[in-house]
Protein backbone atom coordinates (compact mmCIF):
# COMPACT_ATOMS: atom_id res chain seq x y z
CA UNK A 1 0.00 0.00 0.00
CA UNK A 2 1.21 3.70 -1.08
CA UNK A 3 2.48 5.71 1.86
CA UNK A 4 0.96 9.22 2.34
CA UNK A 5 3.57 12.21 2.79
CA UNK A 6 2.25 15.38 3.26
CA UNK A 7 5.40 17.99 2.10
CA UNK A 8 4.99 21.65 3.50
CA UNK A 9 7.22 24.06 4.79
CA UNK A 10 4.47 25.32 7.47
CA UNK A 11 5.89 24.26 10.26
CA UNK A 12 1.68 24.20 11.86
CA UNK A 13 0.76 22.01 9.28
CA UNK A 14 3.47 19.76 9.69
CA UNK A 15 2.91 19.52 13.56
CA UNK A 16 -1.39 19.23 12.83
CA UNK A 17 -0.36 16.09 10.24
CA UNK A 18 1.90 14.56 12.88
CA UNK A 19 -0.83 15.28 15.52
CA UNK A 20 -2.83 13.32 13.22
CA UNK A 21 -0.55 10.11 12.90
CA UNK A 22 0.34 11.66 9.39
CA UNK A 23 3.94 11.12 8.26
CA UNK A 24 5.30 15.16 7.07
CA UNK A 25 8.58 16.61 6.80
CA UNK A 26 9.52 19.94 4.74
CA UNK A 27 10.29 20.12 0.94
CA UNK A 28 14.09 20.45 1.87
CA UNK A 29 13.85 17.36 4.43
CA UNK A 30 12.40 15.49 1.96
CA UNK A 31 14.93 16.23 -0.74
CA UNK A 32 17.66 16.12 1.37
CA UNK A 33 16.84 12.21 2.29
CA UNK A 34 16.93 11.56 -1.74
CA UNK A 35 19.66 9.97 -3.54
CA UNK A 36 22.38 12.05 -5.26
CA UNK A 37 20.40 15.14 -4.30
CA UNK A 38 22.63 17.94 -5.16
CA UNK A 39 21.25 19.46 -7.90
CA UNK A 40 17.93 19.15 -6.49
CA UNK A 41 18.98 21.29 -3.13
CA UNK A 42 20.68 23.89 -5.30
CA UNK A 43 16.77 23.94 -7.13
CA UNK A 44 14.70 24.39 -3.55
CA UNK A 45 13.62 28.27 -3.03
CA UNK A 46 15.61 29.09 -0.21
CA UNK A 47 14.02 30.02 3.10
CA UNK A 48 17.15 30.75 5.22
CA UNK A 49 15.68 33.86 6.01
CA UNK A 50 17.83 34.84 9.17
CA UNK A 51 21.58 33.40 8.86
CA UNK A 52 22.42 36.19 7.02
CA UNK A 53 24.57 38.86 8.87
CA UNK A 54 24.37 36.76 12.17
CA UNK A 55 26.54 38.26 14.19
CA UNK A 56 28.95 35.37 16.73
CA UNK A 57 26.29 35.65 19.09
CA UNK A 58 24.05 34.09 16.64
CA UNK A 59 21.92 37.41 16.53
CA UNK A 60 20.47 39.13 13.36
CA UNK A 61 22.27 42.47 12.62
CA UNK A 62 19.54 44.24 10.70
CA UNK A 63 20.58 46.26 8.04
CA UNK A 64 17.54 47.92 6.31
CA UNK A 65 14.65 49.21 8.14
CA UNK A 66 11.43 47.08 7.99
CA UNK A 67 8.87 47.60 5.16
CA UNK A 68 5.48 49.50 6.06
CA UNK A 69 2.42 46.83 5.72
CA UNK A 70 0.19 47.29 2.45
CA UNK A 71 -2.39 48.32 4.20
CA UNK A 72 -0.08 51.64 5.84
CA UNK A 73 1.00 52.29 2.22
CA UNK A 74 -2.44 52.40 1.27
CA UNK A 75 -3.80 55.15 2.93
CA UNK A 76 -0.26 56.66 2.95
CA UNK A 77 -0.53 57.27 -0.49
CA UNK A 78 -4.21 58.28 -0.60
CA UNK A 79 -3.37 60.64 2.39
CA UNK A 80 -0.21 62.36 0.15
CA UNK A 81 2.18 61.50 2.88
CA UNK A 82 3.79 58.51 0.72
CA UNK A 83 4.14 59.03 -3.31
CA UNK A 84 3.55 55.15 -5.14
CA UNK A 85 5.86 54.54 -8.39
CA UNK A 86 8.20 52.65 -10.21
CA UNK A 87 11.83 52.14 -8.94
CA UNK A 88 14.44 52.39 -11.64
CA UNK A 89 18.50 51.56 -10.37
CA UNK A 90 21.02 53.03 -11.90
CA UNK A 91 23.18 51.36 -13.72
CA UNK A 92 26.58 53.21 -13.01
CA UNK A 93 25.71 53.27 -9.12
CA UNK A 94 23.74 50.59 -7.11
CA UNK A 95 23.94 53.03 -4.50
CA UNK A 96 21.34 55.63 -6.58
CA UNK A 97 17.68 54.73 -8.32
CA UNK A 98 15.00 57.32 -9.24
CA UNK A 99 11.11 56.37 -8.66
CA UNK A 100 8.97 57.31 -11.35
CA UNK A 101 5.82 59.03 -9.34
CA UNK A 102 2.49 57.62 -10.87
CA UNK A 103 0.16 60.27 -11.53
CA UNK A 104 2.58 62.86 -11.96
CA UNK A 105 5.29 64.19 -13.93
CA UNK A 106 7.52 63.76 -11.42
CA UNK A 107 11.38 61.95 -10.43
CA UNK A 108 12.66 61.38 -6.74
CA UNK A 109 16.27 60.24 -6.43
CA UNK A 110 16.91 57.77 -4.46
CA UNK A 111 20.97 57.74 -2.31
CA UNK A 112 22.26 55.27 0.02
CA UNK A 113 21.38 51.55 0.98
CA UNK A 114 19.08 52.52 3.70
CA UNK A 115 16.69 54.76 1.94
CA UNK A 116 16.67 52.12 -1.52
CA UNK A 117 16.14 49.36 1.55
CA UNK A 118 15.62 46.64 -0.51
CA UNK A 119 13.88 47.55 -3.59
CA UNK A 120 15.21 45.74 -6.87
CA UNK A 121 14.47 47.07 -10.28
CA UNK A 122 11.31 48.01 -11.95
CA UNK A 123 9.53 46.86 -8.43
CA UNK A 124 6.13 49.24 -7.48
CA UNK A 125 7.31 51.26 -4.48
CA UNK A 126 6.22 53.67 -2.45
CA UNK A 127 8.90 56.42 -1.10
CA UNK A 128 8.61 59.09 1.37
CA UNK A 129 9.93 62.51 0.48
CA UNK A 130 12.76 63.48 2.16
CA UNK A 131 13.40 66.83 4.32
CA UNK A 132 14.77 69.50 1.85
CA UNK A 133 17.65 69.73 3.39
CA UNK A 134 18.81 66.15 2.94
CA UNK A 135 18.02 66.16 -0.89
CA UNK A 136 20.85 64.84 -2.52
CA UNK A 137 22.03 65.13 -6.08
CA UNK A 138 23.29 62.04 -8.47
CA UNK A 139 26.97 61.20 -8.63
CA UNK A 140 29.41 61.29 -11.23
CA UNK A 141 31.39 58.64 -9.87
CA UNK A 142 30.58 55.03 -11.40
CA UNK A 143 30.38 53.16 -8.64
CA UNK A 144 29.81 49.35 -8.13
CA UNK A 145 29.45 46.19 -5.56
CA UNK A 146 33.37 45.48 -6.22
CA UNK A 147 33.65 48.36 -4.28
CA UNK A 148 33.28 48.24 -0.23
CA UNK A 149 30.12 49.87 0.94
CA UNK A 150 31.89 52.11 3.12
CA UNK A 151 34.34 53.32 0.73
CA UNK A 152 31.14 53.32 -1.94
CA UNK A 153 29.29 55.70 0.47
CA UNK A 154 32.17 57.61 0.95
CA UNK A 155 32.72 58.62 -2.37
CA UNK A 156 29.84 59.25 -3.37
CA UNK A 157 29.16 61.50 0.23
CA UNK A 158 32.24 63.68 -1.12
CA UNK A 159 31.39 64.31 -4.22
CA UNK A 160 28.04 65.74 -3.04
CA UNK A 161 29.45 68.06 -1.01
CA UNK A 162 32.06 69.43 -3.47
CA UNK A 163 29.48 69.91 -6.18
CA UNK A 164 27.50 72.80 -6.84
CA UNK A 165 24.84 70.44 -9.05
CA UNK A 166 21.35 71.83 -8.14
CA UNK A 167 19.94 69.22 -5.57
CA UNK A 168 17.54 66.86 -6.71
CA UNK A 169 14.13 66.14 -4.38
CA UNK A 170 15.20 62.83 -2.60
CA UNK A 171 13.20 60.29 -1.14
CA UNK A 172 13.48 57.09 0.84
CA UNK A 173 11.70 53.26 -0.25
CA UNK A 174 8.99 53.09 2.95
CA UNK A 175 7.47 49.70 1.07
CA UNK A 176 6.74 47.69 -1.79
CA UNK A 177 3.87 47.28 -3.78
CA UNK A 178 4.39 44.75 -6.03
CA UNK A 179 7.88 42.95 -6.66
CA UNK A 180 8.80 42.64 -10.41
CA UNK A 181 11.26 39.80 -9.59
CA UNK A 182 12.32 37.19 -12.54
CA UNK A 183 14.59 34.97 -13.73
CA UNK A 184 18.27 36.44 -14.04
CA UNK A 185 21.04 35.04 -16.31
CA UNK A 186 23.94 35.83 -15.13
CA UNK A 187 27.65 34.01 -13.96
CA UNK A 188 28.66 32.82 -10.21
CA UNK A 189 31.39 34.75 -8.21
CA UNK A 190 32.78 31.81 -6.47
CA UNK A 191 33.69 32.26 -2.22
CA UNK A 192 37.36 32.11 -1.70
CA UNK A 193 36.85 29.23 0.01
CA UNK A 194 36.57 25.86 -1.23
CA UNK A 195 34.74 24.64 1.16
CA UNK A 196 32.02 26.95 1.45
CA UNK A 197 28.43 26.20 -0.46
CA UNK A 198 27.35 29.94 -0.12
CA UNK A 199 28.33 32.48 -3.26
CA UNK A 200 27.62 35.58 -4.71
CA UNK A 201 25.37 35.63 -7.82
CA UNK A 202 26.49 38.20 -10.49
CA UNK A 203 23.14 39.33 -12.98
CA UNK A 204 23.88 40.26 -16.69
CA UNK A 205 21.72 43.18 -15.95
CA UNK A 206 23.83 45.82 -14.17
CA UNK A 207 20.59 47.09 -12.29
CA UNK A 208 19.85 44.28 -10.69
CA UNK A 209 22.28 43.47 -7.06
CA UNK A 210 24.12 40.44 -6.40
CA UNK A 211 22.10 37.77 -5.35
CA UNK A 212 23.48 35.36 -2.50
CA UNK A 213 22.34 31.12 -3.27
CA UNK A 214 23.22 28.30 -1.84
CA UNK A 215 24.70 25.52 -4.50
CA UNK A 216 27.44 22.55 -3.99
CA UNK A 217 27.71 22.68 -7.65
CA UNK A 218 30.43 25.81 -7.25
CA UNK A 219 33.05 24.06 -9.12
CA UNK A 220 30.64 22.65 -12.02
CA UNK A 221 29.60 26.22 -12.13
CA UNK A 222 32.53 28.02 -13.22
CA UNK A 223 32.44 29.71 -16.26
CA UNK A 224 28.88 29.32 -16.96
CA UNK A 225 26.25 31.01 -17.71
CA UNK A 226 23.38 30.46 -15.28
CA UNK A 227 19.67 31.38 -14.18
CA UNK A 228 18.83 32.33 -10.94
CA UNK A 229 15.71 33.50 -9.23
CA UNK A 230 15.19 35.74 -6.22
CA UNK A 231 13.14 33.93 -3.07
CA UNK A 232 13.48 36.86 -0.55
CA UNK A 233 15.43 39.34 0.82
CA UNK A 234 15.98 39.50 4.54
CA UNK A 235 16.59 43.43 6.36
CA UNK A 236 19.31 41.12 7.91
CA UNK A 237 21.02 40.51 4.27
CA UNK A 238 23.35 43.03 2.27
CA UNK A 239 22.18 40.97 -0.79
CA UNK A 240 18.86 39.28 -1.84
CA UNK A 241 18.78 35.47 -1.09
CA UNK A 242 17.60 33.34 -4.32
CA UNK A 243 18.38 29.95 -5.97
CA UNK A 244 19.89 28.28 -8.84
CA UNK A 245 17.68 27.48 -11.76
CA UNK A 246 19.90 26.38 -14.47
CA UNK A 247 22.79 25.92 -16.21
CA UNK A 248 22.96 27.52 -19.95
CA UNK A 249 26.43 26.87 -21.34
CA UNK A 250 30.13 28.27 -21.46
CA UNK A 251 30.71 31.98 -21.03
CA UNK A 252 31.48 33.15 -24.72
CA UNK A 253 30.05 30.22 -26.39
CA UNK A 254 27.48 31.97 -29.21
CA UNK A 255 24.42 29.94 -28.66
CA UNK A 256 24.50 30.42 -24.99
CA UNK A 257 25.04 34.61 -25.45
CA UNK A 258 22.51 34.63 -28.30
CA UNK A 259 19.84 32.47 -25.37
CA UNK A 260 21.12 34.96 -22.54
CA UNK A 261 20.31 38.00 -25.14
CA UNK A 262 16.49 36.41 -25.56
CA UNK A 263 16.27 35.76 -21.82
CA UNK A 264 16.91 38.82 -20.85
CA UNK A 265 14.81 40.74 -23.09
CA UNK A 266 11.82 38.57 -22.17
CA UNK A 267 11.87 37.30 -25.65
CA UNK A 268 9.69 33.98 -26.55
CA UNK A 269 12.09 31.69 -28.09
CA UNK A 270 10.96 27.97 -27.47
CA UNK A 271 10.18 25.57 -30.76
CA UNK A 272 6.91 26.67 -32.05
CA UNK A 273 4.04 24.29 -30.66
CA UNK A 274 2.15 21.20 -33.01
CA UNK A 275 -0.84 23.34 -32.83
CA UNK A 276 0.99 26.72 -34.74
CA UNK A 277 3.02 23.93 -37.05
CA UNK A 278 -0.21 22.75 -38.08
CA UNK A 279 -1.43 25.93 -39.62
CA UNK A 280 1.57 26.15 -41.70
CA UNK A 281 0.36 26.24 -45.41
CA UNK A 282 1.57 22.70 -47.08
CA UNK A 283 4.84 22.29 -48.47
CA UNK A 284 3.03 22.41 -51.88
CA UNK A 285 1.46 25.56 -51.43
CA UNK A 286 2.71 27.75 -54.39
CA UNK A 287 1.20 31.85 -55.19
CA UNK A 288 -1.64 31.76 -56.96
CA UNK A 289 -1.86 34.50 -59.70
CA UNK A 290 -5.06 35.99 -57.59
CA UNK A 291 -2.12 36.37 -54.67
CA UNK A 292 0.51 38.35 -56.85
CA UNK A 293 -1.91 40.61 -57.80
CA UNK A 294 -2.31 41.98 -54.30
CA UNK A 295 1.36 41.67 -53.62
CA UNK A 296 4.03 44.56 -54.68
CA UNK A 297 6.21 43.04 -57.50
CA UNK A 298 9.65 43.16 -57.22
CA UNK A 299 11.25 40.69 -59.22
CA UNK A 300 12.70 43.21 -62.05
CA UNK A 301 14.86 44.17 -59.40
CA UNK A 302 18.45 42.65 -58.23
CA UNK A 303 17.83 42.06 -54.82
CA UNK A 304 20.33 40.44 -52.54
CA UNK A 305 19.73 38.81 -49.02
CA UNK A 306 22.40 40.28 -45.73
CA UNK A 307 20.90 37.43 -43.73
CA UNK A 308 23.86 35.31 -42.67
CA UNK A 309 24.47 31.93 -44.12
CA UNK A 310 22.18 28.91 -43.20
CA UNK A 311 19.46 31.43 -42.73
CA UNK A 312 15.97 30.14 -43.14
CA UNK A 313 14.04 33.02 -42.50
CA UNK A 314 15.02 35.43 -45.47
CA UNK A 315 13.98 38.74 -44.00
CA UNK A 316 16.63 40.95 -44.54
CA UNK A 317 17.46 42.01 -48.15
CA UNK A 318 18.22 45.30 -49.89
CA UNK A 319 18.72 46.66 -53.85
CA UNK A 320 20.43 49.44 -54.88
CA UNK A 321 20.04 51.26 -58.64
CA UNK A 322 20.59 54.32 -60.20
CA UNK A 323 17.21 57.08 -60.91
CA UNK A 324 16.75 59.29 -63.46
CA UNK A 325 17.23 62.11 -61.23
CA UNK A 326 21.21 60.99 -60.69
CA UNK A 327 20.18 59.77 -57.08
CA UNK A 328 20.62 55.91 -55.88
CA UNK A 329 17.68 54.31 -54.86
């Protein structure tokens, strides 16, 4: 007889199954108890919520400060006190991002990890305007994560104060509306050491932070390119916390650029279904005269094809010839 195993990661409904003589463990558990389970693990949305920044004491150092509840932002916004829009990161500084104010034709810059507290690209925010005289003004100075935060912050303090760049109305992230997390392709930035199982994900996308996963596949990893997704990210975390996906070939290697190229522009590439395949026109389907004479006639004309060899979708040509006028057409 089939055993029943219920798989949650709600730790109540886990203790109400066991309560009820009903065998449960988490998703992780029950991976973990499988056979050659590696790549599986690296797979599992991670829910290690806390470990990061533990201090030796084995407390949580929090480094952002908690998001408002939806509800708060709600009437926040409807009130005027909070302004609701889209957060853009820069891509010279992941210190700076603007927020595009719904509504209104409006821009409020964004400095400093506290105030972008957590927000990641193109996620629905809402920001609370700043005190006039902490408006800040955008740097200069490309800055990114290679650099220390404290050296980052630094820099980019200096520079404010030595400009004379008309300040810019500055806010700080108070929430977020809706996440506009995705897949990321991107490479792994191996830990220094061997050992560990924890490493820095780097996105292709310069907007988007590093991402910390878990994977025992470090080695295997090297010079690939790879997906990852985004599971959470803790106030306790300098980075977001997320998971491996998959593997998509050898930095450099054309096919895998060309896929990273699609992926990242959201474009649909996957073999066209039976069902579109089927409404192909026959391979003995031929233009009827009826057809030409709706169609522009080129044929008197030299026309040559700049697709690149192999090409089986013939959709970039060009002619050239001499007009009466002495222009080239």
């Amino acid at each position: 007889m089939a055993r029943i195993v219920l798989l949650t990661n709600d730790a109540a409904n886990r203790e109400k199954a066991l309560n009820e003589n009903l065998q449960s463990c988490s998703v992780q558990d029950y991976v973990k108890s499988l056979k050659d389970n590696g790549e599986l693990l690296d797979k599992l949305a991670s829910d290690d919520n806390n470990s990061a920044g533990q201090s030796t004491d084995g407390k949580s150092k929090q480094i952002y400060p908690e998001h408002l509840p939806l509800t708060k932002l709600q009437t926040g916004v409807k009130s005027g006190k909070y302004l609701q829009g889209k957060f853009f990161a820069s891509r010279d500084n992941y210190l700076e991002a603007s927020i595009s104010v719904y509504d209104q034709n409006e821009q409020i810059f964004i400095q400093g990890l506290v105030n972008l507290n957590r927000a990641v690209n193109e996620d629905i925010v809402c920001v609370e305007v700043l005190p006039e005289q902490d408006w800040t003004c955008p740097s200069s100075i490309v800055i990114d994560e290679e650099i220390k935060e404290e050296e980052a912050e630094e820099s980019t303090t200096k520079q404010n104060n030595q400009r004379n760049k008309k300040k810019q109305k500055s806010g700080r992230v108070v929430g977020i509306i809706r996440r506009n997390w995705r897949p990321y392709c991107g490479v792994l930035s191996p830990s220094p050491n061997p050992q560990a199982t924890r490493h820095l994900f780097v996105a292709a996308e310069k907007r988007i932070p590093r991402i910390r996963i878990e994977t025992r596949q470090a080695e295997i990893l090297k010079g690939q390119k790879i997906i990852v997704s985004i599971d959470s990210w803790p106030r306790s975390s300098k980075y977001p916390v997320g998971h491996f996906v998959k593997k998509l070939g050898s930095i450099g290697d054309k096919e895998t650029e060309n896929e990273v190229l699609l992926l990242e522009h959201e474009i649909p590439h996957l073999p066209f279904s039976t069902v579109v395949l089927n409404d192909l026109p026959k391979e003995t389907w031929f233009i009827s005269d009826e057809e030409i004479k709706l169609r522009r006639d080129l044929r008197d004309l030299s026309i040559c094809s700049v697709d690149p060899p192999g090409c089986t979708d013939i959709d970039d040509a060009l002619h050239w010839r001499p007009l009466p006028n002495g222009n080239f057409e």
